[in-house]
N, C-alpha and C. Protein backbone atom coordinates (compact mmCIF):
# COMPACT_ATOMS: atom_id res chain seq x y z
N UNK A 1 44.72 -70.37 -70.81
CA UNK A 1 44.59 -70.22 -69.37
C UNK A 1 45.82 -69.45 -68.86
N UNK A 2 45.21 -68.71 -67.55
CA UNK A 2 47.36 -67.32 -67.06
C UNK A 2 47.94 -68.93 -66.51
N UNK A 3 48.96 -67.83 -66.84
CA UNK A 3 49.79 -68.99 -66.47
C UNK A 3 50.75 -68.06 -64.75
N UNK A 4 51.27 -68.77 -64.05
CA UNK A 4 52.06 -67.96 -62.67
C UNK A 4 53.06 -66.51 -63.30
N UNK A 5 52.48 -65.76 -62.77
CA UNK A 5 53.10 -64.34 -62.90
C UNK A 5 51.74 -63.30 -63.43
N UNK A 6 51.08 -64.06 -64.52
CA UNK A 6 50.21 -63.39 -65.56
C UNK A 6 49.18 -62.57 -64.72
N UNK A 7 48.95 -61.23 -65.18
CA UNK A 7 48.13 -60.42 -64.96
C UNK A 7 46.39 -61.39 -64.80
N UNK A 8 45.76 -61.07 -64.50
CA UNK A 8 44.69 -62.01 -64.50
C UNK A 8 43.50 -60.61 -64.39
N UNK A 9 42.18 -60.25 -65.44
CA UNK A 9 40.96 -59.63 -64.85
C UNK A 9 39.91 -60.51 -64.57
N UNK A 10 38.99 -60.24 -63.83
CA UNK A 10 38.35 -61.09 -63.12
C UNK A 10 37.02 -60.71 -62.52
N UNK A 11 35.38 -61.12 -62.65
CA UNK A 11 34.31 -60.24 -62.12
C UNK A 11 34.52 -61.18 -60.68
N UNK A 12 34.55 -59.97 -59.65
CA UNK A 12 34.74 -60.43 -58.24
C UNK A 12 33.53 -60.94 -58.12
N UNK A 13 33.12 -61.77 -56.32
CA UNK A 13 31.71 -61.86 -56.32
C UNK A 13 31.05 -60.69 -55.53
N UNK A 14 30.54 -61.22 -55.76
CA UNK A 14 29.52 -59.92 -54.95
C UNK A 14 29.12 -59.88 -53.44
N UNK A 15 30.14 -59.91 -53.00
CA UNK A 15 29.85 -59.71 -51.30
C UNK A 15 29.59 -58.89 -50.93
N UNK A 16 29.01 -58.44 -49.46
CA UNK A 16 28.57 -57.27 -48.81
C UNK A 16 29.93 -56.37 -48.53
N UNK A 17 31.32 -57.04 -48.48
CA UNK A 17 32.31 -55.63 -48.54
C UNK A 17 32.46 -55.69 -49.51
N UNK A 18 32.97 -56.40 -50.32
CA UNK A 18 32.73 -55.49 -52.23
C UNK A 18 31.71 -54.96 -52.37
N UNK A 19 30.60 -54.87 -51.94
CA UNK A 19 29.65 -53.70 -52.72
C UNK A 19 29.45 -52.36 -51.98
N UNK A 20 30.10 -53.10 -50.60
CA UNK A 20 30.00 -51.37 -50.08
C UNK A 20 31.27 -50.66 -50.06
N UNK A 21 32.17 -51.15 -50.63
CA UNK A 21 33.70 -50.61 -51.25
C UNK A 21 33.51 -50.23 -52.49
N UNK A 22 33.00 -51.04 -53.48
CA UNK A 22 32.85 -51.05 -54.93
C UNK A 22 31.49 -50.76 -55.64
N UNK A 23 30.48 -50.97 -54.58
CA UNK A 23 28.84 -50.66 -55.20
C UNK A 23 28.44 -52.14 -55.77
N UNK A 24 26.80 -51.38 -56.29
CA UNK A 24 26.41 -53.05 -56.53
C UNK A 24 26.69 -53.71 -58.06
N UNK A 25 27.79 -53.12 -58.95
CA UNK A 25 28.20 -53.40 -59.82
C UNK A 25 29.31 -53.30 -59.90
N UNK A 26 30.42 -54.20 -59.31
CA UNK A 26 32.05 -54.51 -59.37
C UNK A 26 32.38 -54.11 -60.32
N UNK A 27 33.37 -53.41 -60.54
CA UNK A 27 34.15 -53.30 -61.90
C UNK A 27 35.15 -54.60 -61.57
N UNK A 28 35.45 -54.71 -62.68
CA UNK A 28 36.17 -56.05 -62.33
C UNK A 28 38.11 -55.73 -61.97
N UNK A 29 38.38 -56.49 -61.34
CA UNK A 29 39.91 -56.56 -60.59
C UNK A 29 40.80 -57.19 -61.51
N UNK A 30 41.73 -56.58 -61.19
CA UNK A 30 42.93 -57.45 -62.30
C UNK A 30 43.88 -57.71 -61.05
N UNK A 31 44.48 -59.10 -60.42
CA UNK A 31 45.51 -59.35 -60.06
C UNK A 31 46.68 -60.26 -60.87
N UNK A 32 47.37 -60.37 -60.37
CA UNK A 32 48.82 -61.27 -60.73
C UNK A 32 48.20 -62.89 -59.79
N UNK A 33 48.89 -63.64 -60.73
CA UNK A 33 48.78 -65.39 -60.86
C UNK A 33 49.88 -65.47 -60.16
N UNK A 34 49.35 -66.01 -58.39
CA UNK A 34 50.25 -66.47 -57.60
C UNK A 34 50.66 -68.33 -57.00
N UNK A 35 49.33 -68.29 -57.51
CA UNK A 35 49.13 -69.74 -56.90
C UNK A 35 48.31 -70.48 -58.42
N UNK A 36 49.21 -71.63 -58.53
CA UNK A 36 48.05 -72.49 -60.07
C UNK A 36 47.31 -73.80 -59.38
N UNK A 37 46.80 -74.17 -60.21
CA UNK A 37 45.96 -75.39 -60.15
C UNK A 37 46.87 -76.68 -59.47
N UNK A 38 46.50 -77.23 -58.36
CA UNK A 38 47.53 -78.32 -57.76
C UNK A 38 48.81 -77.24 -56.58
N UNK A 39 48.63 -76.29 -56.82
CA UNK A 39 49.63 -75.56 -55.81
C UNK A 39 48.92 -75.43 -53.96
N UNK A 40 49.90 -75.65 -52.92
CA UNK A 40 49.40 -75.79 -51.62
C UNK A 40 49.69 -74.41 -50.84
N UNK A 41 48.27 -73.86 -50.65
CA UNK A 41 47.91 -72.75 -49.73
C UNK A 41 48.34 -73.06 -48.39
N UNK A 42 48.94 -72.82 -47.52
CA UNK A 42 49.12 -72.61 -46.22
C UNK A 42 48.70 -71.25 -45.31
N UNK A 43 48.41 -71.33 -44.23
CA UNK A 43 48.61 -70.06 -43.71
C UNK A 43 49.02 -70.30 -41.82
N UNK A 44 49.63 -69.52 -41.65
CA UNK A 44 50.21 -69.91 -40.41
C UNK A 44 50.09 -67.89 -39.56
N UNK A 45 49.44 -67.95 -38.06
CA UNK A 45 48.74 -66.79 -38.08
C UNK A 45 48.43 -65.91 -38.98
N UNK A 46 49.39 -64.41 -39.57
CA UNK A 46 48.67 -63.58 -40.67
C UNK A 46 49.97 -64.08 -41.85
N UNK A 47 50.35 -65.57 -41.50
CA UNK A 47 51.09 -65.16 -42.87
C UNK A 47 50.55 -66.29 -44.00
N UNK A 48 50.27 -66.07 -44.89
CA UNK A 48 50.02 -66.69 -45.87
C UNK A 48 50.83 -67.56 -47.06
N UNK A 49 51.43 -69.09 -46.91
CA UNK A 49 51.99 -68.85 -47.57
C UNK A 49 51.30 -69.78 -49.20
N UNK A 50 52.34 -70.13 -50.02
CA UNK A 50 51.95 -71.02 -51.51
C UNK A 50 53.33 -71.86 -51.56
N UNK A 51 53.03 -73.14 -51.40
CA UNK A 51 54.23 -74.30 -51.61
C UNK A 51 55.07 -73.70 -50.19
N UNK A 52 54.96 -73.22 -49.49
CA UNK A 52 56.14 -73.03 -48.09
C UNK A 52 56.72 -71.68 -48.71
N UNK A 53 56.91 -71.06 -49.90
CA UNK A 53 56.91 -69.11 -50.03
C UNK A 53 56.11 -68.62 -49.37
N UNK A 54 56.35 -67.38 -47.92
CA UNK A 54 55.19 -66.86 -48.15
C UNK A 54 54.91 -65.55 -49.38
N UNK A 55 53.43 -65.60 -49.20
CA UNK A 55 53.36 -64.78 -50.32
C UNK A 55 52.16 -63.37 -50.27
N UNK A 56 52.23 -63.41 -48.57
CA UNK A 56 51.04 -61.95 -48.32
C UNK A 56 51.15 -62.26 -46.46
N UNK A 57 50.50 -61.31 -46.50
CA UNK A 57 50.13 -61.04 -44.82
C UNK A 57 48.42 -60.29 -44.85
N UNK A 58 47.65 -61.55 -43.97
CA UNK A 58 46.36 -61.05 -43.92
C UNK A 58 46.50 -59.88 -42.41
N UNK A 59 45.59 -58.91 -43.17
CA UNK A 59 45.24 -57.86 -41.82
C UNK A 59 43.47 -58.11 -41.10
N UNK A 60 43.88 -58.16 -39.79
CA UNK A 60 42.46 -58.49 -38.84
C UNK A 60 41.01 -57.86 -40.04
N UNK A 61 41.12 -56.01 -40.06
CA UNK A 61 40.43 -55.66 -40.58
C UNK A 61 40.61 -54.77 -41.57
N UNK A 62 39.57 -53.98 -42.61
CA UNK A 62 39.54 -53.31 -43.78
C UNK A 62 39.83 -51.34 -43.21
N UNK A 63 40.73 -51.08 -43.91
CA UNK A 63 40.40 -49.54 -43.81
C UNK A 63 39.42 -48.84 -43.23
N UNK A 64 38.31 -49.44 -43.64
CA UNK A 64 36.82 -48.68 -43.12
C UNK A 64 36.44 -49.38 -41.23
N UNK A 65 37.61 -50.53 -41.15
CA UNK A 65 37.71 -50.84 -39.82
C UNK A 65 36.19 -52.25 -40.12
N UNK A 66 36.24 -52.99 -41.54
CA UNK A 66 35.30 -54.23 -41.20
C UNK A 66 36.13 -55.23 -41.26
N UNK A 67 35.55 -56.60 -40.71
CA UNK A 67 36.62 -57.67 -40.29
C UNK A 67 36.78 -58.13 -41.59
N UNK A 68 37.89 -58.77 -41.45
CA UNK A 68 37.94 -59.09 -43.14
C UNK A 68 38.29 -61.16 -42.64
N UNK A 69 37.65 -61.74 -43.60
CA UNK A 69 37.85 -63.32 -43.25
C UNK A 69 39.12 -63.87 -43.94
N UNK A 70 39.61 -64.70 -43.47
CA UNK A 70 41.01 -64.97 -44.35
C UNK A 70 40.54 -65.95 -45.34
N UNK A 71 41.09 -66.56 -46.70
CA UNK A 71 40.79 -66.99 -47.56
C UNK A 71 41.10 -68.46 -47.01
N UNK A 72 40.79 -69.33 -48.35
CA UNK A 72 40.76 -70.69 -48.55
C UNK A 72 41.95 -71.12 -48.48
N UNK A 73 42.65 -72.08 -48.00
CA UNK A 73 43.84 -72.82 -47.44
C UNK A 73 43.43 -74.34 -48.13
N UNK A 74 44.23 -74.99 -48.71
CA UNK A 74 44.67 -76.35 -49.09
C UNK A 74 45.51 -76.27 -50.69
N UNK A 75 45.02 -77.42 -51.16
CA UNK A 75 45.36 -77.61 -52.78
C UNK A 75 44.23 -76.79 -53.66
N UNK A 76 45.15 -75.83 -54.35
CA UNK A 76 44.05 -75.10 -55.40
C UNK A 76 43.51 -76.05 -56.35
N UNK A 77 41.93 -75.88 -56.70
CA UNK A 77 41.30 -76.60 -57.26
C UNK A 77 41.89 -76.45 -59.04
N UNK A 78 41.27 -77.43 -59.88
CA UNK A 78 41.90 -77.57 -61.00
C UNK A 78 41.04 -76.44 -61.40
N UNK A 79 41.43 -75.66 -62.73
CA UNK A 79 40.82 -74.55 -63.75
C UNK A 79 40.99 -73.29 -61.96
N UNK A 80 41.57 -73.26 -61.06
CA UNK A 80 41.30 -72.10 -59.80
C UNK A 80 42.82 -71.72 -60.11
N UNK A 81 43.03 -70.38 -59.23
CA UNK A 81 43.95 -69.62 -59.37
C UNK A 81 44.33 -69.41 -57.73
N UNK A 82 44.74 -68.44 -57.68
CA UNK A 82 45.29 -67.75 -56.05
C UNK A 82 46.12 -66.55 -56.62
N UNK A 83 45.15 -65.88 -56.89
CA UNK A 83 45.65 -63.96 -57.31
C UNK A 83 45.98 -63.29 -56.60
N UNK A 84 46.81 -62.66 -56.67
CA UNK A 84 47.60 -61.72 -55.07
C UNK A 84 47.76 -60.38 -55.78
N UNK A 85 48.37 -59.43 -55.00
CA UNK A 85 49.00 -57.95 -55.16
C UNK A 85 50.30 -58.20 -54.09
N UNK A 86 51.35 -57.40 -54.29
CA UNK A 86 52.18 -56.79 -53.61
C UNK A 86 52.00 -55.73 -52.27
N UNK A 87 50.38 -55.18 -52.44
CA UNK A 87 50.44 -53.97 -51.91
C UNK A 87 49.97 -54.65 -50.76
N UNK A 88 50.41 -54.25 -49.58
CA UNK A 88 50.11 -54.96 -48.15
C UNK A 88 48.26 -54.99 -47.78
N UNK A 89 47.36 -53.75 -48.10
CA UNK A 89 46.18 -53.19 -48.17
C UNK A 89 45.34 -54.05 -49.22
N UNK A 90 46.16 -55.06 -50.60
CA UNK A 90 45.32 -55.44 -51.42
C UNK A 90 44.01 -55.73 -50.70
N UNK A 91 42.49 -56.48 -51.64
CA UNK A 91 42.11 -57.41 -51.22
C UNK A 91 42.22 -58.03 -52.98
N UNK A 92 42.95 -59.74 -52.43
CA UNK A 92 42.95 -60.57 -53.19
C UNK A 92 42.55 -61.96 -52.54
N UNK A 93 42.99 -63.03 -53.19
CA UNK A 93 43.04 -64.36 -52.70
C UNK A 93 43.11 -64.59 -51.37
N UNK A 94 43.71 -63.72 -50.69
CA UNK A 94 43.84 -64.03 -49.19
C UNK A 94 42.98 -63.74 -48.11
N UNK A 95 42.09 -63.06 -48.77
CA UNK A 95 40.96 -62.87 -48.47
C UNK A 95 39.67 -64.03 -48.55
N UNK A 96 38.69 -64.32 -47.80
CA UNK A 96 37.38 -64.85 -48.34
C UNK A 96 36.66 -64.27 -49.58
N UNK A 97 36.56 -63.24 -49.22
CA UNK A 97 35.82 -62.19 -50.44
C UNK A 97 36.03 -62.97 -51.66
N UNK A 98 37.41 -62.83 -51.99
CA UNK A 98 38.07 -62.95 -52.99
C UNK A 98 38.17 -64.68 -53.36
N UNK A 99 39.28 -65.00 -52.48
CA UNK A 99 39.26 -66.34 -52.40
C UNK A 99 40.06 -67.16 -53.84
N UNK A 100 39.84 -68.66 -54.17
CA UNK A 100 40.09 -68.81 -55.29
C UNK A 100 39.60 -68.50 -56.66
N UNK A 101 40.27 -67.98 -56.83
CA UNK A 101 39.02 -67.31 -59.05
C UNK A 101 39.39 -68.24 -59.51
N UNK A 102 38.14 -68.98 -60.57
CA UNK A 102 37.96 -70.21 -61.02
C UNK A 102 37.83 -69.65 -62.58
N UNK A 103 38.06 -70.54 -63.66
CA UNK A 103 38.12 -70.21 -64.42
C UNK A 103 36.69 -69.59 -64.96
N UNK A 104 35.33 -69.93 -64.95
CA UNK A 104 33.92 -69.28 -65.14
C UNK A 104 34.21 -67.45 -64.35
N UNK A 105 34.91 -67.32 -63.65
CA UNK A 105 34.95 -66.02 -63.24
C UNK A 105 36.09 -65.16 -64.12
N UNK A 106 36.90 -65.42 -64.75
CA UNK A 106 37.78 -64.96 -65.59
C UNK A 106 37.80 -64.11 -66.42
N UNK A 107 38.18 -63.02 -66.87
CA UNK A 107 37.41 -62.00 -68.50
C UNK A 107 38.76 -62.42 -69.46
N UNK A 108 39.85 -61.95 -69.21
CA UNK A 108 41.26 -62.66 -69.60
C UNK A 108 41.92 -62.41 -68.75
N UNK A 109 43.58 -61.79 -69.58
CA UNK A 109 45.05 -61.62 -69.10
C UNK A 109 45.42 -60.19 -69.56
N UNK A 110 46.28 -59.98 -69.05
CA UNK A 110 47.11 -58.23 -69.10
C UNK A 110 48.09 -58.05 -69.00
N UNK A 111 48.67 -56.83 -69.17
CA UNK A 111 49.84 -56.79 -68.98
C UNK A 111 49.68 -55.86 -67.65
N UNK A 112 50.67 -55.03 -67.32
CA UNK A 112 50.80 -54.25 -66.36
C UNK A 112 50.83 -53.16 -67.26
N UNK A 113 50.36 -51.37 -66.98
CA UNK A 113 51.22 -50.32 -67.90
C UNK A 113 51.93 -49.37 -66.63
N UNK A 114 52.27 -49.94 -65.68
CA UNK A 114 52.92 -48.75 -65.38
C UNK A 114 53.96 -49.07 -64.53
């Protein structure tokens, strides 16, 4: 199982903005392991945090200007994750879309190459 830091790939689900960003066959996403199993989601207006770090800033809406929903807030479920990016634009965990990736959604782990 990733462990916090670890690259993580992952088949997203299939929502109506993933498929009209990505089509009706996701390639699958690789984020970084921000949040583990037993770790506490907070979010306080757009900031998001994990254990009282924050660790992202949700934006109202998507590039293409659609609303985007903010993700799941409490204790991450056991075998669940909370995958993030650095890049302010990601969509990861902090998102609904995205949300917690559970281990049945998983392909493996990675490294980074660049």
């Amino acid at each position: 199982m990733p462990q916090r830091g670890d690259f993580v790939v992952f088949a997203p689900a299939q929502t109506p903005l993933i498929t009209a960003h990505f089509g009706k066959v996701s390639p699958p996403f690789a984020k970084r392991v921000y949040g583990m199993p037993g770790d506490v989601v907070s979010r306080q207006s757009n900031v998001v945090r994990i254990n009282g770090a924050e660790v992202a800033r949700l934006k109202p809406t998507s590039s293409r200007g659609e609303p985007l929903a903010p993700g799941p807030v409490g204790r991450i479920p056991e075998r669940c994750y909370y995958l993030g990016t650095a890049h302010k634009d990601g969509l990861d965990s902090r998102y609904a879309d995205i949300g917690f990736v559970c281990a049945n959604r998983i392909i493996g782990t990675g490294d980074s190459v660049l």
